[in-house]
C-alpha atoms as a PDB file:
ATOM      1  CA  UNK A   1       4.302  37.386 -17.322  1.00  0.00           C
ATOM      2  CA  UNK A   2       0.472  37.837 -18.337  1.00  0.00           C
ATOM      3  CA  UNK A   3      -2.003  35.584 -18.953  1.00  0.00           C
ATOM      4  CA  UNK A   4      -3.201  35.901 -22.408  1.00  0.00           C
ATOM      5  CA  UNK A   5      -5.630  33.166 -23.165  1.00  0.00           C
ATOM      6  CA  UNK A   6      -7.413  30.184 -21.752  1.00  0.00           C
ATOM      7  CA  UNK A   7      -8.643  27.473 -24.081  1.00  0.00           C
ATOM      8  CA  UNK A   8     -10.345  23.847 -22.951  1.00  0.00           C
ATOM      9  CA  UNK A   9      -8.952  21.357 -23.263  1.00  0.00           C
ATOM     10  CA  UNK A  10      -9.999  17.507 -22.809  1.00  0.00           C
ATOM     11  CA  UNK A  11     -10.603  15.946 -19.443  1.00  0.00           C
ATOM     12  CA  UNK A  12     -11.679  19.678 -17.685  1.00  0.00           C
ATOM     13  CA  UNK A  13      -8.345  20.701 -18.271  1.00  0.00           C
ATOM     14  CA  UNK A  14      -7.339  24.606 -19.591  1.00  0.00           C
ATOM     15  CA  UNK A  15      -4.391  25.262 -21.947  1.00  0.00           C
ATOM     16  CA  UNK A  16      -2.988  28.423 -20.366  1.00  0.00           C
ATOM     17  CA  UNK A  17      -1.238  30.670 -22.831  1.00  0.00           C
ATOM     18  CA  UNK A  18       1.228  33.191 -21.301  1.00  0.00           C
ATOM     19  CA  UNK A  19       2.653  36.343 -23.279  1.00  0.00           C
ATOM     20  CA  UNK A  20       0.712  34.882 -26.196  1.00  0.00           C
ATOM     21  CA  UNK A  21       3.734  32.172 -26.422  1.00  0.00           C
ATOM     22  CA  UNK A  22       4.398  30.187 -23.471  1.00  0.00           C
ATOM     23  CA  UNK A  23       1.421  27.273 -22.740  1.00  0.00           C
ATOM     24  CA  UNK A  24       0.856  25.298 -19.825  1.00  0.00           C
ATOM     25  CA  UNK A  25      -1.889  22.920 -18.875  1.00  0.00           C
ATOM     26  CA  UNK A  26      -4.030  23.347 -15.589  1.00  0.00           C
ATOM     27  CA  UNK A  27      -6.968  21.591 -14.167  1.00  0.00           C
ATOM     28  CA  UNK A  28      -9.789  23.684 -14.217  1.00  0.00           C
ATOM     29  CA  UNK A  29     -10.934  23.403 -10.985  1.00  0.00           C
ATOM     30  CA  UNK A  30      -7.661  24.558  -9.965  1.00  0.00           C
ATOM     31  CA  UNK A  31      -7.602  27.773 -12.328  1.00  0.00           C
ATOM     32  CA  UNK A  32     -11.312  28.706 -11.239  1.00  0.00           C
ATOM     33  CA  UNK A  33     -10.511  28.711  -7.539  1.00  0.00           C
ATOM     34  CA  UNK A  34      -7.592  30.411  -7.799  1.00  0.00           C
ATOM     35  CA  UNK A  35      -7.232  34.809  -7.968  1.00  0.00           C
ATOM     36  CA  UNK A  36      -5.773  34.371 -11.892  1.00  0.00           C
ATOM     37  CA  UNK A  37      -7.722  35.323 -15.047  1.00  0.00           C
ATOM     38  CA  UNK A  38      -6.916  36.226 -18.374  1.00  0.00           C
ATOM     39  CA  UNK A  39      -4.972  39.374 -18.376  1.00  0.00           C
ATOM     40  CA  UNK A  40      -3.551  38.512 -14.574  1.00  0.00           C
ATOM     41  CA  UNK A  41       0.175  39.102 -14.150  1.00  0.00           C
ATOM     42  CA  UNK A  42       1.906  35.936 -12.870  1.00  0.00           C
ATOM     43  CA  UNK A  43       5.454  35.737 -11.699  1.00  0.00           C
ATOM     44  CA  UNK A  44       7.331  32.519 -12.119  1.00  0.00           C
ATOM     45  CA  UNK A  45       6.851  31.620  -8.440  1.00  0.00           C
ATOM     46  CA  UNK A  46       3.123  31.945  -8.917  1.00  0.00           C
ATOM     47  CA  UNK A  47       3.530  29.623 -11.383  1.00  0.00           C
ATOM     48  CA  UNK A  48       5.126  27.237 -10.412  1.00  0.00           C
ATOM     49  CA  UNK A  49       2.635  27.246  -7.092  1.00  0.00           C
ATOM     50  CA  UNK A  50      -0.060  26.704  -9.626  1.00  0.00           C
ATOM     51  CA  UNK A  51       1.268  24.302 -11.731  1.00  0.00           C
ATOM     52  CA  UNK A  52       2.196  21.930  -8.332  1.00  0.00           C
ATOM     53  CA  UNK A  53      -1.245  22.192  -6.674  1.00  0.00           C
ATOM     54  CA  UNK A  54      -3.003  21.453 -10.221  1.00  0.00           C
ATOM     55  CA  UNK A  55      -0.984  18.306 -10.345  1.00  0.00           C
ATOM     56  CA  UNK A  56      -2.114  17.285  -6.723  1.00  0.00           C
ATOM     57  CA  UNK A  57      -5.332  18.242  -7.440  1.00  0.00           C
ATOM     58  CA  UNK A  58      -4.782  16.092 -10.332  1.00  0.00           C
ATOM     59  CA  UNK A  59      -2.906  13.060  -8.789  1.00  0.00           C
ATOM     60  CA  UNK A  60      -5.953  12.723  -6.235  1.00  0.00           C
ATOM     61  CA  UNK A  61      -8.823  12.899  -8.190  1.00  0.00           C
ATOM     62  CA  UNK A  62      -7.038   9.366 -10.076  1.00  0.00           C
ATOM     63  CA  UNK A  63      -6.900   8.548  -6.603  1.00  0.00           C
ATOM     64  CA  UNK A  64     -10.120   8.555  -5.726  1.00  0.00           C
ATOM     65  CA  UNK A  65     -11.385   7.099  -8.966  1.00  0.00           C
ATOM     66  CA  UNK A  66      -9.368   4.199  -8.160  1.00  0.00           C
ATOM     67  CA  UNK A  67      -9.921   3.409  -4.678  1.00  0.00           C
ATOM     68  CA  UNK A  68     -13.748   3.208  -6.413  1.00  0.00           C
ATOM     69  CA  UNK A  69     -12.826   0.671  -8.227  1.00  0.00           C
ATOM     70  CA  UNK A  70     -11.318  -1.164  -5.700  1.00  0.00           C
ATOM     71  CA  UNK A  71      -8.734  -1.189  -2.292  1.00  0.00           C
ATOM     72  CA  UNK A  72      -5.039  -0.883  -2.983  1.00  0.00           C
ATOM     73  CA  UNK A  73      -2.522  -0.635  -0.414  1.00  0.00           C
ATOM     74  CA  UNK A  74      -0.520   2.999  -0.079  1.00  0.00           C
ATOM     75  CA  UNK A  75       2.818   1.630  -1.796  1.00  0.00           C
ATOM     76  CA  UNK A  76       0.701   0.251  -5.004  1.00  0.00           C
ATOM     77  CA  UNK A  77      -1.311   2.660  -5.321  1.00  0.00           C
ATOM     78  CA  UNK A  78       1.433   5.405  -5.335  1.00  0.00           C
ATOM     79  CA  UNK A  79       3.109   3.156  -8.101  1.00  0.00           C
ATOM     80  CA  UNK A  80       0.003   3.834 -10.154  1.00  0.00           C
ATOM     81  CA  UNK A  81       0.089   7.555  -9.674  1.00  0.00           C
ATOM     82  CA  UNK A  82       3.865   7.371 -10.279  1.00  0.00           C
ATOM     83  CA  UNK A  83       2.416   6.954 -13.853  1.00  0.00           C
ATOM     84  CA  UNK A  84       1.014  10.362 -14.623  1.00  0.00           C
ATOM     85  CA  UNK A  85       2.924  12.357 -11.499  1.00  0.00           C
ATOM     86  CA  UNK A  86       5.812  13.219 -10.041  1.00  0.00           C
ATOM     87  CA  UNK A  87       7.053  11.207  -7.072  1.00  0.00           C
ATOM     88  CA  UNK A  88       6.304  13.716  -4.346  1.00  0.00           C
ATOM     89  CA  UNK A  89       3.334  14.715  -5.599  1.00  0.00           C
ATOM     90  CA  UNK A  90       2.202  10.985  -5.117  1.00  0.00           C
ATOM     91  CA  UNK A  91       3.496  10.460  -1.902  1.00  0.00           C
ATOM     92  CA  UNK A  92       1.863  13.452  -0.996  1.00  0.00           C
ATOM     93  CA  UNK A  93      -1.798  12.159  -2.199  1.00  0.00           C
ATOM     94  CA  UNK A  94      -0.896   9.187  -0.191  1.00  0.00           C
ATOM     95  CA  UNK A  95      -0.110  10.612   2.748  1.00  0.00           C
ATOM     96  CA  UNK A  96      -3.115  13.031   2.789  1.00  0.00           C
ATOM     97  CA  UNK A  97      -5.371  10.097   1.922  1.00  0.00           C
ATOM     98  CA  UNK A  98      -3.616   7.600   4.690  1.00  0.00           C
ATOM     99  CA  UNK A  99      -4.226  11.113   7.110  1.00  0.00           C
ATOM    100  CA  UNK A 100      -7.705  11.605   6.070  1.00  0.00           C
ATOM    101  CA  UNK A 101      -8.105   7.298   6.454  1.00  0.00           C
ATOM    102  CA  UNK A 102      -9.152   6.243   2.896  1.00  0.00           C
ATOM    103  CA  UNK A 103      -6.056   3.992   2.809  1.00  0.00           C
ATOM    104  CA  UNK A 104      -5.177   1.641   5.824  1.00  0.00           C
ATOM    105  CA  UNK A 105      -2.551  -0.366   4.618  1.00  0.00           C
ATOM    106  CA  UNK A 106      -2.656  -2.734   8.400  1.00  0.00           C
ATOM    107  CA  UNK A 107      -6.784  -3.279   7.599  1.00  0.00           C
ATOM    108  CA  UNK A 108      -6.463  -3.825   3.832  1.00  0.00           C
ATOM    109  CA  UNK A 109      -3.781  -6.841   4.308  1.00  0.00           C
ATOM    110  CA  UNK A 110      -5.862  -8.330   6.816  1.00  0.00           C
ATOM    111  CA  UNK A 111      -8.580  -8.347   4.403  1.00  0.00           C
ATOM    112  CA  UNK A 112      -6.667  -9.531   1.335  1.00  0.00           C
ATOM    113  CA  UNK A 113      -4.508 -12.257   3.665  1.00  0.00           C
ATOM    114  CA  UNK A 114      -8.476 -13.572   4.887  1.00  0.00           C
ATOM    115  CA  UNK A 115      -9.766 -13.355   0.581  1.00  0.00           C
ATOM    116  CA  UNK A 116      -6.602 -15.177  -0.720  1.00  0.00           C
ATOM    117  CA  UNK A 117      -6.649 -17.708   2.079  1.00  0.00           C
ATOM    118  CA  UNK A 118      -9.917 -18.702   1.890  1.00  0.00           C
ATOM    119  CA  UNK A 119     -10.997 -18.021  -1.368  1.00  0.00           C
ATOM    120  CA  UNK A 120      -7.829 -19.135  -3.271  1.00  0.00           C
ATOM    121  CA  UNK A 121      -6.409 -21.450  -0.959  1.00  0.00           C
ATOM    122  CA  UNK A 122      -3.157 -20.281  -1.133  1.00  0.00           C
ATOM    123  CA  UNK A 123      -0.870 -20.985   1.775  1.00  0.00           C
ATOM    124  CA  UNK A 124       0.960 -18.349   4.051  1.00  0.00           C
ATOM    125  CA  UNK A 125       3.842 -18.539   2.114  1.00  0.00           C
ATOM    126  CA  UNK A 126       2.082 -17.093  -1.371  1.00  0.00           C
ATOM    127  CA  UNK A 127       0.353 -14.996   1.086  1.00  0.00           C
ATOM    128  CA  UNK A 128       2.876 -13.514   1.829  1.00  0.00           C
ATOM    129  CA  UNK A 129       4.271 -12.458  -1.918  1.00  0.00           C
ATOM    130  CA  UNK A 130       0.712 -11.176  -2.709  1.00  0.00           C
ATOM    131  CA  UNK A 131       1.189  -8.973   0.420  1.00  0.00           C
ATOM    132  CA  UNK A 132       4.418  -7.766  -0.351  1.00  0.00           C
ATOM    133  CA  UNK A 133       3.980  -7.201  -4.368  1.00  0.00           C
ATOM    134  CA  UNK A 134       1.373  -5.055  -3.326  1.00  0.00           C
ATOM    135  CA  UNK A 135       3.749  -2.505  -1.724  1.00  0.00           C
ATOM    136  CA  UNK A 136       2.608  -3.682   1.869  1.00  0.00           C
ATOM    137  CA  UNK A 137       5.891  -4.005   4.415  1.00  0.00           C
ATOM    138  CA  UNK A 138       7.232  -6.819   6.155  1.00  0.00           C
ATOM    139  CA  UNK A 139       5.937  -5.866   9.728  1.00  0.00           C
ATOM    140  CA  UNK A 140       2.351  -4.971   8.291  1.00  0.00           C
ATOM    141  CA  UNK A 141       2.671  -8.785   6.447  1.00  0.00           C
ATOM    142  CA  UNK A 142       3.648 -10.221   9.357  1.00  0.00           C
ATOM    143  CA  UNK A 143       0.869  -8.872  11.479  1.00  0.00           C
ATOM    144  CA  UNK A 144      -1.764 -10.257   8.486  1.00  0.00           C
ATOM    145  CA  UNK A 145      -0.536 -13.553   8.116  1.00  0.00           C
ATOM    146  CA  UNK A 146       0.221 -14.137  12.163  1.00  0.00           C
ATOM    147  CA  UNK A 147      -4.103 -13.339  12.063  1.00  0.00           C
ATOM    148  CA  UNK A 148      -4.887 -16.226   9.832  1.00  0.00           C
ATOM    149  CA  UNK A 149      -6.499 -19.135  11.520  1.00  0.00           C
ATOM    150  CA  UNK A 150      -5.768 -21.876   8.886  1.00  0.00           C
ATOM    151  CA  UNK A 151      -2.598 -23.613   8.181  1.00  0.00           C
ATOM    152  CA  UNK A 152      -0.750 -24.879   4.877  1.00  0.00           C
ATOM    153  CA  UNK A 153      -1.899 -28.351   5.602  1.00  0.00           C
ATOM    154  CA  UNK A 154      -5.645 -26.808   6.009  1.00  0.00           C
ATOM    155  CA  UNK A 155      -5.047 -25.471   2.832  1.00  0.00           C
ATOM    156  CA  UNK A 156      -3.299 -27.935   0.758  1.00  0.00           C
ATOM    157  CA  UNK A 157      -6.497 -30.577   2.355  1.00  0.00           C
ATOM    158  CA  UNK A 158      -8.978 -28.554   0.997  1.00  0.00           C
ATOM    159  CA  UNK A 159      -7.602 -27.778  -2.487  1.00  0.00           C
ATOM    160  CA  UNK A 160      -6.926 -32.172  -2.966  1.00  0.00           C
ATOM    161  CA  UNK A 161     -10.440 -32.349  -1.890  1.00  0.00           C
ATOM    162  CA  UNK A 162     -11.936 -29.563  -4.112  1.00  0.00           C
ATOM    163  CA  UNK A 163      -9.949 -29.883  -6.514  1.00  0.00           C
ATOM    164  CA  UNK A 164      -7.489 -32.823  -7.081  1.00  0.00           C
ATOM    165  CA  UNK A 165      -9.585 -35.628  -5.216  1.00  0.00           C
ATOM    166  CA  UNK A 166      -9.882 -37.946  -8.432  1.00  0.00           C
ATOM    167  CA  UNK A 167      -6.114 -36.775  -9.533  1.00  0.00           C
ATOM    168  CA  UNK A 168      -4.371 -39.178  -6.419  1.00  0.00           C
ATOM    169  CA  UNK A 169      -4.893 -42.597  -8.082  1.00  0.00           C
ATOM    170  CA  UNK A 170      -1.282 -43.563  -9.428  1.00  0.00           C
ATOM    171  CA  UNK A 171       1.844 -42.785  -8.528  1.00  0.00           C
ATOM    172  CA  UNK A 172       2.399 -40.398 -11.421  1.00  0.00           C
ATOM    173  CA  UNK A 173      -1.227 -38.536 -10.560  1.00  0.00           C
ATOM    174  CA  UNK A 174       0.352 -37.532  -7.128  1.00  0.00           C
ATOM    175  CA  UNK A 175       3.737 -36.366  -8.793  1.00  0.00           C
ATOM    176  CA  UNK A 176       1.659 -34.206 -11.076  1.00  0.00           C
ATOM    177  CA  UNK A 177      -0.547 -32.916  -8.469  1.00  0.00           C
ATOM    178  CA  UNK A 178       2.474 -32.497  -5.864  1.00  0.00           C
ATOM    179  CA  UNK A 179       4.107 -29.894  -8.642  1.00  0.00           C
ATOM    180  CA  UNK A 180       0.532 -28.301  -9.081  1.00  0.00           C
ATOM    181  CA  UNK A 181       0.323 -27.373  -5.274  1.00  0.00           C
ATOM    182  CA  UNK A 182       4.477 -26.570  -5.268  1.00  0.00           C
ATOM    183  CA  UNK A 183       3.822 -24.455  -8.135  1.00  0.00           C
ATOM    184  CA  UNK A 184       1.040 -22.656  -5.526  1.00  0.00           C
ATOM    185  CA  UNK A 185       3.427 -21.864  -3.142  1.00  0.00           C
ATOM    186  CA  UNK A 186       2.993 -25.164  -0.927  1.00  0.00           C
ATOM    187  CA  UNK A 187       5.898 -26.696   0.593  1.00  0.00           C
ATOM    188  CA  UNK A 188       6.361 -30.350   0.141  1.00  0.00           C
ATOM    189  CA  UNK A 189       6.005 -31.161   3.728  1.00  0.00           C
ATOM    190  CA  UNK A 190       2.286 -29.898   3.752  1.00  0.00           C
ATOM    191  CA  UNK A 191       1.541 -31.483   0.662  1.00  0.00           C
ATOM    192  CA  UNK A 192       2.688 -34.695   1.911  1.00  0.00           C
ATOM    193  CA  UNK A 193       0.960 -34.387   5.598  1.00  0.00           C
ATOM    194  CA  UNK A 194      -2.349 -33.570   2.865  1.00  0.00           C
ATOM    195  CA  UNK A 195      -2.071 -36.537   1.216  1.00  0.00           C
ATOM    196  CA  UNK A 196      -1.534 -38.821   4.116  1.00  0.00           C
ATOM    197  CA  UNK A 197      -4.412 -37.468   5.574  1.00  0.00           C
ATOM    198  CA  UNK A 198      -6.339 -38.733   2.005  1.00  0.00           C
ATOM    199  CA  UNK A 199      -4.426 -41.871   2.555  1.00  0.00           C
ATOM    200  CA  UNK A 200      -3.045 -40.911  -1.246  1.00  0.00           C
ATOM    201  CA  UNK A 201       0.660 -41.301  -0.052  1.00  0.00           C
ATOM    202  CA  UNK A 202       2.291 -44.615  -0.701  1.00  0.00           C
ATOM    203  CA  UNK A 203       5.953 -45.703   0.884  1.00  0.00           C
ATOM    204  CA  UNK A 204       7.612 -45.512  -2.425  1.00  0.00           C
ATOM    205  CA  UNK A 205       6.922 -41.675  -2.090  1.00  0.00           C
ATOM    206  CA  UNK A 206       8.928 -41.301   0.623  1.00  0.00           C
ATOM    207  CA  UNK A 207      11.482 -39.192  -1.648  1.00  0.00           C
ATOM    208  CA  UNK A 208       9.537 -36.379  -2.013  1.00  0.00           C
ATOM    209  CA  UNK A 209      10.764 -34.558   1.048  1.00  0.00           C
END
C-alpha cells in the first residue's frame, strides 16, 4: 500500500488516504514523528503499528487533560477513556501513568475519604460507596477509611448541630430528620447516640433501633 494523501482534519488529526481509496485517521503528532510521508509504502503491519500508537498517543493526551481538571482514581478514569478507546489501549495509559506516578490510587482515597468526611459529613459507611464507585478496591478502601479519625457519631453530631439543630423539637421533627441522616448513609444506632447526646431523644423513641 502507498500513501497517497494527507488532509487535516479537526482536533490536529490527519485523514490518511491510502491507494487513493482506503482512509484512516492519525494524530498528527504521531504521523510527523514517524518515517511515513506521502508516497511511503506501508504494509498492513505498519499499519496497524501506526494506527495503535496514534490511539495511545491519543488515549493519553485525554488523560492528561483530565487529571488537569481534577484527580480520578486509575479504575474511573480508565472508564472515561473506555469512551473514545479500546480497552487495552486504556489500561495501557493507566498503567504507564500509575508507572510514571500521576495516578496513586492508595493517596487519592486517602484524600477523598479526609474531603467527604469532613467536608460532607458523610459517615464511613457512604465513604465507603464513594470509594468504591470510583473504581478504587476493597483493600485500598479499607486502608482509607481505617485512616479516618472521626466516627459516625462524630459525624451524625456535627451535621444535627450544623444543620438540623432547630429540626429536633417534636417527635415527628426527629422522625424526619432520622430518615434525612439514614438517607446519608447513617445507621440508626449513630443517629440515636447523636441525638442523645443533644438530649433530642425521648423514651417513646425507643423503636427506632
Amino acid at each position: 500500500m502507498k500513501i497517497t494523501e494527507t488532509a487535516i482534519r479537526r482536533r490536529r488529526l490527519y485523514l490518511l488516504r491510502l491507494d487513493n481509496e482506503i482512509e484512516y485517521t492519525v494524530d498528527r503528532q504521531t504521523f510527523d514523528e514517524s518515517p511515513y510521508r506521502v508516497g511511503s509504502d506501508i504494509t498492513p503491519e505498519q499499519l496497524e503499528a501506526l494506527l495503535t500508537q496514534s490511539q495511545y498517543n491519543r488515549a493519553r493526551e485525554r488523560a492528561l487533560y483530565l487529571l488537569g481538571l481534577r484527580d480520578y482514581a486509575s479504575g474511573e478514569l480508565e472508564q472515561k477513556l473506555h469512551t473514545e478507546s479500546a480497552p487495552e489501549i486504556a489500561a495501557a495509559v493507566v498503567a504507564r501513568l500509575q508507572e510514571v506516578g500521576l495516578l496513586d490510587d492508595a493517596a487519592y482515597a486517602r484524600r477523598l475519604a479526609r474531603h467527604l468526611t469532613e467536608y460532607k459529613q458523610y459517615p464511613r459507611r457512604r465513604v465507603e460507596q464513594e470509594l468504591r464507585r470510583r473504581g478504587i478496591d476493597s483493600a485500598t478502601v479499607c486502608d482509607a477509611v481505617s485512616a479516618l479519625e472521626s466516627d459516625d457519631f462524630q459525624q451524625a453530631l456535627a451535621l444535627l448541630e450544623k444543620k438540623y439543630y432547630n429540626k429536633l423539637n417534636t417527635p415527628e421533627d426527629r422522625r424526619r430528620t432520622t430518615a434525612a441522616l439514614a438517607r446519608r448513609g447513617f445507621t440508626y444506632s449513630a443517629i440515636r447516640r447523636a441525638m442523645d447526646a443533644l438530649g433530642a431523644a425521648t423514651e417513646e423513641e425507643d423503636q427506632w433501633q
